[in-house]
Protein backbone atom coordinates (compact mmCIF):
# COMPACT_ATOMS: atom_id res chain seq x y z
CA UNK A 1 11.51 7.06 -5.03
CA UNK A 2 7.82 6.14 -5.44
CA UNK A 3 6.94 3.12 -3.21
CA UNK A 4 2.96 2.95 -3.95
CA UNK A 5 0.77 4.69 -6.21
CA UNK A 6 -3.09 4.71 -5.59
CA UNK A 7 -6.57 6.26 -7.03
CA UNK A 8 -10.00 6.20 -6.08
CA UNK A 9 -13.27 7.88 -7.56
CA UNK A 10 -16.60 8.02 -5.66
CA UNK A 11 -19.88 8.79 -6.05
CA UNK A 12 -21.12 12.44 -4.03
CA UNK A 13 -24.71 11.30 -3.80
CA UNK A 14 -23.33 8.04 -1.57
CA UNK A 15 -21.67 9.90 0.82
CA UNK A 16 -24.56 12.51 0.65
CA UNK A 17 -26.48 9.49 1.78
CA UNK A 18 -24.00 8.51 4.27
CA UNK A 19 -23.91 11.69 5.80
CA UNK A 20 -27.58 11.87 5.70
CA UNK A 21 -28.74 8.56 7.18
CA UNK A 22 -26.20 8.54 9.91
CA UNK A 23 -25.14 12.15 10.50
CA UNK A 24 -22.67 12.88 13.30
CA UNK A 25 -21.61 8.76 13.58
CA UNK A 26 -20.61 8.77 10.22
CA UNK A 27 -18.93 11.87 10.23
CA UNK A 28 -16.56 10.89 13.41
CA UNK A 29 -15.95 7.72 11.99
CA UNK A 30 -14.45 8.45 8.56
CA UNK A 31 -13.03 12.34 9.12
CA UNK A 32 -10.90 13.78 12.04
CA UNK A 33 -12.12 16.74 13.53
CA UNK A 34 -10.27 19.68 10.97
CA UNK A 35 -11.61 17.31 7.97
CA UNK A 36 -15.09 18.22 9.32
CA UNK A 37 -13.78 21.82 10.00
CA UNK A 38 -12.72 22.14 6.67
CA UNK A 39 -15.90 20.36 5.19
CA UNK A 40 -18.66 20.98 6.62
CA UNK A 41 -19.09 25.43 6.22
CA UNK A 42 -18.99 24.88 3.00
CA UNK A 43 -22.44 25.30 0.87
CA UNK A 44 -22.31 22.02 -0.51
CA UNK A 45 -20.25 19.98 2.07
CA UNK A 46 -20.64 16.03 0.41
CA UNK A 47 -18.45 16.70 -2.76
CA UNK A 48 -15.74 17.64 -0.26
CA UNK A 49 -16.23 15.06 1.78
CA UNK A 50 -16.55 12.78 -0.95
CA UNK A 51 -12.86 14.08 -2.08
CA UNK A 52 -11.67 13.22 0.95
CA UNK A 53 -12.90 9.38 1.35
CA UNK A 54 -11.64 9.26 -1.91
CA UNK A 55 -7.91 10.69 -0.60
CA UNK A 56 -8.17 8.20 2.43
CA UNK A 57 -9.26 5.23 -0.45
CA UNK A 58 -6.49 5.91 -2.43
CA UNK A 59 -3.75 6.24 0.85
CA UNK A 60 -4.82 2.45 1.46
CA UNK A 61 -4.36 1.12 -1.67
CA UNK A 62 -0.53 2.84 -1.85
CA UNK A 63 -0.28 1.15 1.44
CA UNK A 64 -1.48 -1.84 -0.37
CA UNK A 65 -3.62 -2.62 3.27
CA UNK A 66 -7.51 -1.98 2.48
CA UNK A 67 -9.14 -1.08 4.97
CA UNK A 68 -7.56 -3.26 8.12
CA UNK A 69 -6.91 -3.02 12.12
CA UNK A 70 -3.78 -1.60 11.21
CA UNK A 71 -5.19 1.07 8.89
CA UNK A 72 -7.86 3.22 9.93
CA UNK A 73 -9.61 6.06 8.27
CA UNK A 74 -9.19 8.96 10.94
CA UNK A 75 -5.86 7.97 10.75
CA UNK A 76 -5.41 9.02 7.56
CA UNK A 77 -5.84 12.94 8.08
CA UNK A 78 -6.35 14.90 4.33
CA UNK A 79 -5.15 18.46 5.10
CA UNK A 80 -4.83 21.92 3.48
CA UNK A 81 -1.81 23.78 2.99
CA UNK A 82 -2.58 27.94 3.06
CA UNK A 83 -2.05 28.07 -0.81
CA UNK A 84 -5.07 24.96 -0.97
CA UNK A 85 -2.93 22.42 -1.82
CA UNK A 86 -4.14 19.30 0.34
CA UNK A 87 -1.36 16.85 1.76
CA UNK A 88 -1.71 13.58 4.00
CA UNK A 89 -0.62 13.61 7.73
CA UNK A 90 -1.03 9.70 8.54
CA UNK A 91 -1.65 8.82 12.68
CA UNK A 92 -1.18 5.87 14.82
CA UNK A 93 -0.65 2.31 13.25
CA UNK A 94 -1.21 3.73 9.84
CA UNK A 95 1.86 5.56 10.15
CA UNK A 96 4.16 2.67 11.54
CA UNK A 97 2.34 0.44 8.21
CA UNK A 98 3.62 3.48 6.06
CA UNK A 99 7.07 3.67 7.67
CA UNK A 100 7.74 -0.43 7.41
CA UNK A 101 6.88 -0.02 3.88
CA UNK A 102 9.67 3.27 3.92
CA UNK A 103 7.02 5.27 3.05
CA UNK A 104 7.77 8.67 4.59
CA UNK A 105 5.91 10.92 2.35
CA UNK A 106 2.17 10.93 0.52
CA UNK A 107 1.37 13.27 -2.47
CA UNK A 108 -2.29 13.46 -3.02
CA UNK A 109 -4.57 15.33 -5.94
CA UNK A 110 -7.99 15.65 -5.05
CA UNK A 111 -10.54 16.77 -7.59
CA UNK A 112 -14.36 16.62 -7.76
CA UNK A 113 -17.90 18.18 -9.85
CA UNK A 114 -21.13 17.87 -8.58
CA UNK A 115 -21.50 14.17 -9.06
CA UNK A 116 -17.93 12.51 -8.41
CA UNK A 117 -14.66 12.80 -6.42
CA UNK A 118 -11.59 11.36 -7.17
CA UNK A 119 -8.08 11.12 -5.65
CA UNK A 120 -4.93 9.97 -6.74
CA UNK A 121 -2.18 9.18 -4.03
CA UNK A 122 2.02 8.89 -4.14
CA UNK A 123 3.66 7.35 -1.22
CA UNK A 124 7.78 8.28 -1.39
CA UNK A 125 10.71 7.26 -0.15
CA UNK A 126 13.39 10.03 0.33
CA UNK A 127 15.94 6.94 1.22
CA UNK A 128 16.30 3.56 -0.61
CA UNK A 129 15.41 0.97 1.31
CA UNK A 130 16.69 -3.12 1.11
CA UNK A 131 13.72 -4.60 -0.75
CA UNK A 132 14.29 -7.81 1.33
């Protein structure tokens, strides 16, 4: 059962300027450590990025939270499976948020060109839950 359904679209050249006006702080702030593995060989790294803050965008607003104390951006962790299919592992209080809403599952698309990124999010239920 789908519980929340989110997208988000962002412009590369912001994050480009992100990443270039505060380097490593932004970097740790926004991405976990394998985000930035996964990112940052790469010969253009901001459109990936960019897909990614997009991903994390478009977890919140499936959540239905924003960004909020509970709901933190490294705690949304965009991953990739072998066959390059990313997939959400969610951490700390953004997890319990996800699990009161019975949210035990995200699908995520990610797609981006030179100038844009956007991401569209699924959260599941495998159970029904009590709307109450």
């Amino acid at each position: 059962m789908i519980i929340g359904l989110g997208t988000d679209i962002v412009d590369v050249e912001r994050i480009a300027r992100m990443i270039a006006n505060h380097g490593d702080h932004f970097l740790a702030r926004v991405f976990t450590k394998a985000e930035i593995a996964h990112c940052q060989p790469r010969r253009d790294p901001a459109p990936h990025y960019a897909g990614r803050w997009a991903a994390k965008e478009a977890v919140m607003k499936v959540l239905g939270t924003g960004f909020t104390n509970e709901v933190g951006w490294t705690d949304i962790e965009v991953l990739v499976k072998p066959s390059g299919q990313p997939y959400i592992e969610l951490h700390g209080t953004t997890l319990d948020v996800a699990t009161r809403l019975g949210i035990n599952e995200i699908l995520v698309s990610i797609s981006h060109t030179k100038n844009y990124a956007t991401a569209t999010a699924i959260g599941m239920a495998t159970k029904t839950i009590d709307p109450k």
